[in-house]
Protein backbone atom coordinates (compact mmCIF):
# COMPACT_ATOMS: atom_id res chain seq x y z
CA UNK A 1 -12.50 -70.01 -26.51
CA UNK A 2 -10.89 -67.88 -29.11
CA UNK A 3 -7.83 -66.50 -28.07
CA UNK A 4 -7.40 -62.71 -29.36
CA UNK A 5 -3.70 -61.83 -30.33
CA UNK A 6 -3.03 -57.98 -30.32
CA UNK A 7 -0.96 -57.02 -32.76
CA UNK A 8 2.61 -55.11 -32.34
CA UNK A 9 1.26 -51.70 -33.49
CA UNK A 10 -1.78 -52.10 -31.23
CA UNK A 11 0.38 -52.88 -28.23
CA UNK A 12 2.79 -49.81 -29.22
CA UNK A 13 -0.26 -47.62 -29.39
CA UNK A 14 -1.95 -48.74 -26.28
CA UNK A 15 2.04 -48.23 -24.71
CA UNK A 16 1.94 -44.55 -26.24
CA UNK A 17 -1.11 -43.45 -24.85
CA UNK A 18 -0.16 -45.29 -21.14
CA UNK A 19 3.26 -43.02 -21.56
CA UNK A 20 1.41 -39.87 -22.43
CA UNK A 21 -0.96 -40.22 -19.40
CA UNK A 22 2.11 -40.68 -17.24
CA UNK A 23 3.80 -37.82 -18.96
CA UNK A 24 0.37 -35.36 -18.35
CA UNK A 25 -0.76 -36.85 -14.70
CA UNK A 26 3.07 -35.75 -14.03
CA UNK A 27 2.74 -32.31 -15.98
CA UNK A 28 -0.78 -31.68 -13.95
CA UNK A 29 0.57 -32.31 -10.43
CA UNK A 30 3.96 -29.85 -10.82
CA UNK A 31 1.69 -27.18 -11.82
CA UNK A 32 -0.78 -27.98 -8.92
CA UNK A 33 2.52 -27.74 -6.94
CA UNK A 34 3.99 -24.56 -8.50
CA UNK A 35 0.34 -22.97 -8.02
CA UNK A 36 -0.05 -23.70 -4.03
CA UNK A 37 0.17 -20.42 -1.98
CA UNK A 38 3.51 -19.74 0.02
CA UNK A 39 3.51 -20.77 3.54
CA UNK A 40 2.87 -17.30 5.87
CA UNK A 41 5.26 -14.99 5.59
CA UNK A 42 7.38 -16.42 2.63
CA UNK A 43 7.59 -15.78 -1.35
CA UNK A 44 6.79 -18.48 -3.51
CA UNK A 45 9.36 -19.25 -6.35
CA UNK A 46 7.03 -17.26 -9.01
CA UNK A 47 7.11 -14.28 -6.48
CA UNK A 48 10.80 -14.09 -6.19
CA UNK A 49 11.44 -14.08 -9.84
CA UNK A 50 8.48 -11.62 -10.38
CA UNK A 51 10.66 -9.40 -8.16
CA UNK A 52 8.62 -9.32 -5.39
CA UNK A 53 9.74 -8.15 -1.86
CA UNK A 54 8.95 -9.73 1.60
CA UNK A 55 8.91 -6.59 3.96
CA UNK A 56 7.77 -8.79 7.26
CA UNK A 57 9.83 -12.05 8.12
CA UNK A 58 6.91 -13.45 10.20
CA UNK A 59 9.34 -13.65 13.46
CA UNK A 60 10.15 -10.45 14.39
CA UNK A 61 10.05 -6.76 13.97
CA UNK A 62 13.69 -6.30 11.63
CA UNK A 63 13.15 -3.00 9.35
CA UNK A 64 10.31 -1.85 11.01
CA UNK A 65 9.86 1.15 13.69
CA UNK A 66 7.20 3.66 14.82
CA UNK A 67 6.55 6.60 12.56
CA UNK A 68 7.96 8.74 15.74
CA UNK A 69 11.26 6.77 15.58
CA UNK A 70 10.39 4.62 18.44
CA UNK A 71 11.32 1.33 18.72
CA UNK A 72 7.68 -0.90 18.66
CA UNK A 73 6.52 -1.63 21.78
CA UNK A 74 4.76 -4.66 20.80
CA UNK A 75 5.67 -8.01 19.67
CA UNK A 76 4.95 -10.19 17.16
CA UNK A 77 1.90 -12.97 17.69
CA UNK A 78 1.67 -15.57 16.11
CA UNK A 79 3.31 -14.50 13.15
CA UNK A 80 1.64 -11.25 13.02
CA UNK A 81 2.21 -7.43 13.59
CA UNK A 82 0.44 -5.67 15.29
CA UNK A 83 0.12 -2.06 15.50
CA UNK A 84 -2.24 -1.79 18.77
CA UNK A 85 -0.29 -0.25 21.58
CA UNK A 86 2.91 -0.20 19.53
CA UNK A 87 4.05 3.37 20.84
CA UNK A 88 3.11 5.48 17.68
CA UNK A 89 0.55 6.00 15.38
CA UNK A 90 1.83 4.07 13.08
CA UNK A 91 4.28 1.27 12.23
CA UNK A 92 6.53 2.00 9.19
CA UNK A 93 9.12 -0.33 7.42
CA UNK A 94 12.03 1.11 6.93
CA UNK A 95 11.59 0.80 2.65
CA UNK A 96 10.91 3.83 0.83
CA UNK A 97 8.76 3.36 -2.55
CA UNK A 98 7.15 5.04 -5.73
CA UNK A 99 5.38 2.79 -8.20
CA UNK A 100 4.72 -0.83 -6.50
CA UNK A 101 1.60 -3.43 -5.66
CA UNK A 102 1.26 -3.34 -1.68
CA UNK A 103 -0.44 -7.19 -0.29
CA UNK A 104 -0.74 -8.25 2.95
CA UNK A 105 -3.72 -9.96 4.98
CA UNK A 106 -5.32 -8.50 7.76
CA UNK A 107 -7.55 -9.58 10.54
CA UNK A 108 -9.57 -8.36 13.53
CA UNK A 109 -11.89 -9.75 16.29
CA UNK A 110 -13.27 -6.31 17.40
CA UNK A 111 -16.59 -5.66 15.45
CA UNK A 112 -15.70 -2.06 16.20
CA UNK A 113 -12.37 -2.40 14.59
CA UNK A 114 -10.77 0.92 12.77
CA UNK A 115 -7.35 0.70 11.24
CA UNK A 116 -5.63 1.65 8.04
CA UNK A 117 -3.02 0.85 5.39
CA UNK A 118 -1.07 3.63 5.19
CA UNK A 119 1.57 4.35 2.09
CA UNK A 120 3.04 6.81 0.12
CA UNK A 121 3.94 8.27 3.23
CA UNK A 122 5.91 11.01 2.75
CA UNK A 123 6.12 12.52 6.34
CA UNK A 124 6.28 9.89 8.72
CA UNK A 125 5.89 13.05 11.67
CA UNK A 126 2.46 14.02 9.93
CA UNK A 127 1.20 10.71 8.54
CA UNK A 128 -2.53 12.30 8.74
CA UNK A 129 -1.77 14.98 6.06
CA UNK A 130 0.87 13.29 3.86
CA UNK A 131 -0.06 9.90 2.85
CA UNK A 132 -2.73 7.77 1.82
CA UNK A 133 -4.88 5.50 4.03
CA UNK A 134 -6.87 2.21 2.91
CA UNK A 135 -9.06 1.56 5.62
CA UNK A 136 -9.27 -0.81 7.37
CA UNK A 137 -12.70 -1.67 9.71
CA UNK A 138 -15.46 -3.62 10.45
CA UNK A 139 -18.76 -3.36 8.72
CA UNK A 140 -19.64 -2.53 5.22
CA UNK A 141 -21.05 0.46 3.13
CA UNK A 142 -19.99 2.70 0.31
CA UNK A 143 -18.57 5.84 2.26
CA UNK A 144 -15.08 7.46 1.82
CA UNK A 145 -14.44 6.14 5.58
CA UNK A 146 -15.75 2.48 5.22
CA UNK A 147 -13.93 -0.86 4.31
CA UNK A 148 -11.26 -0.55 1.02
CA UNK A 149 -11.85 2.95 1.18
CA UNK A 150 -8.92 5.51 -0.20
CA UNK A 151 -10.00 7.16 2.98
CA UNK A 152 -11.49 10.47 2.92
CA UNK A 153 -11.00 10.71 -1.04
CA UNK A 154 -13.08 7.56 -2.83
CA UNK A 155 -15.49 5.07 -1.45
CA UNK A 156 -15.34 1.42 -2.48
CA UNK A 157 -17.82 0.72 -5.31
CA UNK A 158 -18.49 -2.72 -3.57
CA UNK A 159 -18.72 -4.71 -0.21
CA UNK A 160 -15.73 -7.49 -0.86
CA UNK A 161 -14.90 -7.65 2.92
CA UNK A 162 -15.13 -11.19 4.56
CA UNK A 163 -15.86 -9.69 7.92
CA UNK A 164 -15.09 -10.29 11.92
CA UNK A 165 -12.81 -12.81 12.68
CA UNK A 166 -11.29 -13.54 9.13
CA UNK A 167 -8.15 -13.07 6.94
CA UNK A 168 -9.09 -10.07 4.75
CA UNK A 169 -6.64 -9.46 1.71
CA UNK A 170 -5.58 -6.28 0.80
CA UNK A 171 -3.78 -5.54 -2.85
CA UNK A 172 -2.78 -1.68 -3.11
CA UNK A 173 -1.63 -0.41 -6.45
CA UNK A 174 0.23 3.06 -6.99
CA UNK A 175 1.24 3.73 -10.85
CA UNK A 176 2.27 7.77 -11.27
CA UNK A 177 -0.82 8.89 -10.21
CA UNK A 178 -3.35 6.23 -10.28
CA UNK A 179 -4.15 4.31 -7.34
CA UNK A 180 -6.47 1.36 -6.45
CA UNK A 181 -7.15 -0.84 -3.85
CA UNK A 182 -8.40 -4.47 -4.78
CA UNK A 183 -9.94 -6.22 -1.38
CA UNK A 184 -10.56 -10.33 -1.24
CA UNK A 185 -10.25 -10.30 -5.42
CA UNK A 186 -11.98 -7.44 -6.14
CA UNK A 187 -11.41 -3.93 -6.87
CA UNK A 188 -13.02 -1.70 -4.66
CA UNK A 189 -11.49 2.02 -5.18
CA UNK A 190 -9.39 4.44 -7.32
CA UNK A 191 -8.03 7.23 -7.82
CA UNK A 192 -6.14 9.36 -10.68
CA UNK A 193 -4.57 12.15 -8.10
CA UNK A 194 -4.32 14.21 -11.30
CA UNK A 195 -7.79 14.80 -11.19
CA UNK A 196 -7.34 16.30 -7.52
CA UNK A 197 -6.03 19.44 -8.36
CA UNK A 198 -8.06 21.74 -6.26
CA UNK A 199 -6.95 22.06 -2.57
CA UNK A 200 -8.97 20.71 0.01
CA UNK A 201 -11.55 19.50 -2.55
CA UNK A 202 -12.36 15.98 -4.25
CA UNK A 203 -13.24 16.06 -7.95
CA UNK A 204 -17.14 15.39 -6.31
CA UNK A 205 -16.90 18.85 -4.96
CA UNK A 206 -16.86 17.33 -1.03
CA UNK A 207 -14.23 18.56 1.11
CA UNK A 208 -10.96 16.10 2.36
CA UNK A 209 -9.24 16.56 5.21
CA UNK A 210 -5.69 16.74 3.88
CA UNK A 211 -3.42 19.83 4.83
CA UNK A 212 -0.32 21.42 4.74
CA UNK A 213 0.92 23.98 6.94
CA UNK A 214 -2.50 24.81 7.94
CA UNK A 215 -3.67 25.25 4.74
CA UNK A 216 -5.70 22.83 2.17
CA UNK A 217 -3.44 20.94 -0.40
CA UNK A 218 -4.70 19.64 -3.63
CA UNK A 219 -3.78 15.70 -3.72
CA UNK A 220 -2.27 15.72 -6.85
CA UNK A 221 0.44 17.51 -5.49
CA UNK A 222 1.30 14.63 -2.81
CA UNK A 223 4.49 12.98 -2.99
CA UNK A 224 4.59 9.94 -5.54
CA UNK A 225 6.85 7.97 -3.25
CA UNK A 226 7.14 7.43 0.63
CA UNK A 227 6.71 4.42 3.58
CA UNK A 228 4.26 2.28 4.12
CA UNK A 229 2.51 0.87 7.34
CA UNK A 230 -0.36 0.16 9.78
CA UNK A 231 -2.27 2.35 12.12
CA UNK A 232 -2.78 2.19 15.62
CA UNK A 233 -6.57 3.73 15.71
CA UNK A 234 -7.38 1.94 19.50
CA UNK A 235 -8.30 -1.54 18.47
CA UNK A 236 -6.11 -4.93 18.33
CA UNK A 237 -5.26 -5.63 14.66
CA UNK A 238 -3.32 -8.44 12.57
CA UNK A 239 -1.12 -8.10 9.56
CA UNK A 240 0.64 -10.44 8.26
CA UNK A 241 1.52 -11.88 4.56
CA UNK A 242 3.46 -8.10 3.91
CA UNK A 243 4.88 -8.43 0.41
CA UNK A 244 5.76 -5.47 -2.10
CA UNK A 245 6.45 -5.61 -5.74
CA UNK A 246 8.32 -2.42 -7.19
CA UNK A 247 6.73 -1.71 -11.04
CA UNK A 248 9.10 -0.37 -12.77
């Protein structure tokens, strides 16, 4: 049998390309690493130097109240809030904010589930008439009261909701005057508030609900910064995963 003798600069090459696998299976598992999602309720390292803000600690209720200054009646499950029976219409964290990305995840086992994202809020007395509401239910459709709705102002163009039972993520984006709301991945409504500029009336020519004093306002003319929160509408509800980065 003939014995084959590598020579030095094959064995150095074969060495090289052994080290560079090393060197890339290494490089490939850090980023899988650096890429997993943040346990509940915590920032991942690329969150906290993107500047973003957790507003819910997962264990209990610290910088959060009722909109009518009551303490919340309810307590935190499972790492959780929850808005249902809480004592006020809505729960508010104590934060007050202008430009920012809103995320948190939100789930339900009521198939008649109602329940909104509230923000911008700039009277936390008359949250009705002086913020903005993504809702939050069960079912589908395109209506300006359905799923990832702006409610009463713009529809969602699409059906993104995972339904009953399951983690729903919310991403809600104020800039000046444009907001969006971008449900499981995918943007569902928007707004420019500039283009709201008649009172009581949507640039469709429907009616909203949204007063002041009695009287229709125009939307553009809504505060740019305020709270943000959950509703109590009458049905158990789940938030959780509450972050908030400012833009500047």
């Amino acid at each position: 049998m003939t014995r084959v003798v590598e020579s030095p600069l094959c064995v150095y090459r074969k060495g090289f390309i052994m080290r560079r696998l090393v060197v890339l299976g290494l490089l490939l598992s850090w980023s899988f690493a650096g890429a997993v999602r943040a346990a509940d309720n915590e920032l991942t390292d690329a969150e906290k130097a993107a500047g973003w803000l957790l507003l819910f600690n997962g264990k209990d209720l610290t910088g959060w109240r009722c909109n009518n200054d009551k303490p919340i009646a309810t307590k935190v499950e499972d790492g959780a809030l929850v808005p249902f029976l809480s004592g006020g219409y809505l729960i508010l964290h104590e934060g007050k904010y202008d430009n920012f990305v809103l995320a948190c995840d939100v789930r339900w086992e009521d198939p008649r589930c109602n329940s909104g994202i509230f923000f911008r809020v700039e009277n936390p007395r008359d949250p009705v008439n002086t913020s903005f509401e993504a809702q939050v239910m069960a079912g589908g459709g395109s209506g300006k009261h359905d799923m990832g709705a702006i409610y009463d102002l713009a529809g969602p163009t699409k059906e993104a909701s995972l339904g009953t039972g399951k983690w729903n993520h919310f991403e809600i984006k104020c800039d000046g005057p444009k907001i969006s709301v971008t449900l499981n991945g995918e943007l569902v409504s928007q707004i420019n508030c500039d283009d709201f500029d008649k009172p009581g009336v949507c640039p469709d020519g429907q009616a909203h609900k949204f007063k002041l004093k009695g009287k229709p306002r125009a939307v553009k003319d809504f505060a740019r910064s305020g709270y943000v929160g959950f509703q109590d509408h009458g049905h158990k509800v789940w938030y959780k995963n509450v972050k908030l980065l400012p833009l500047k």
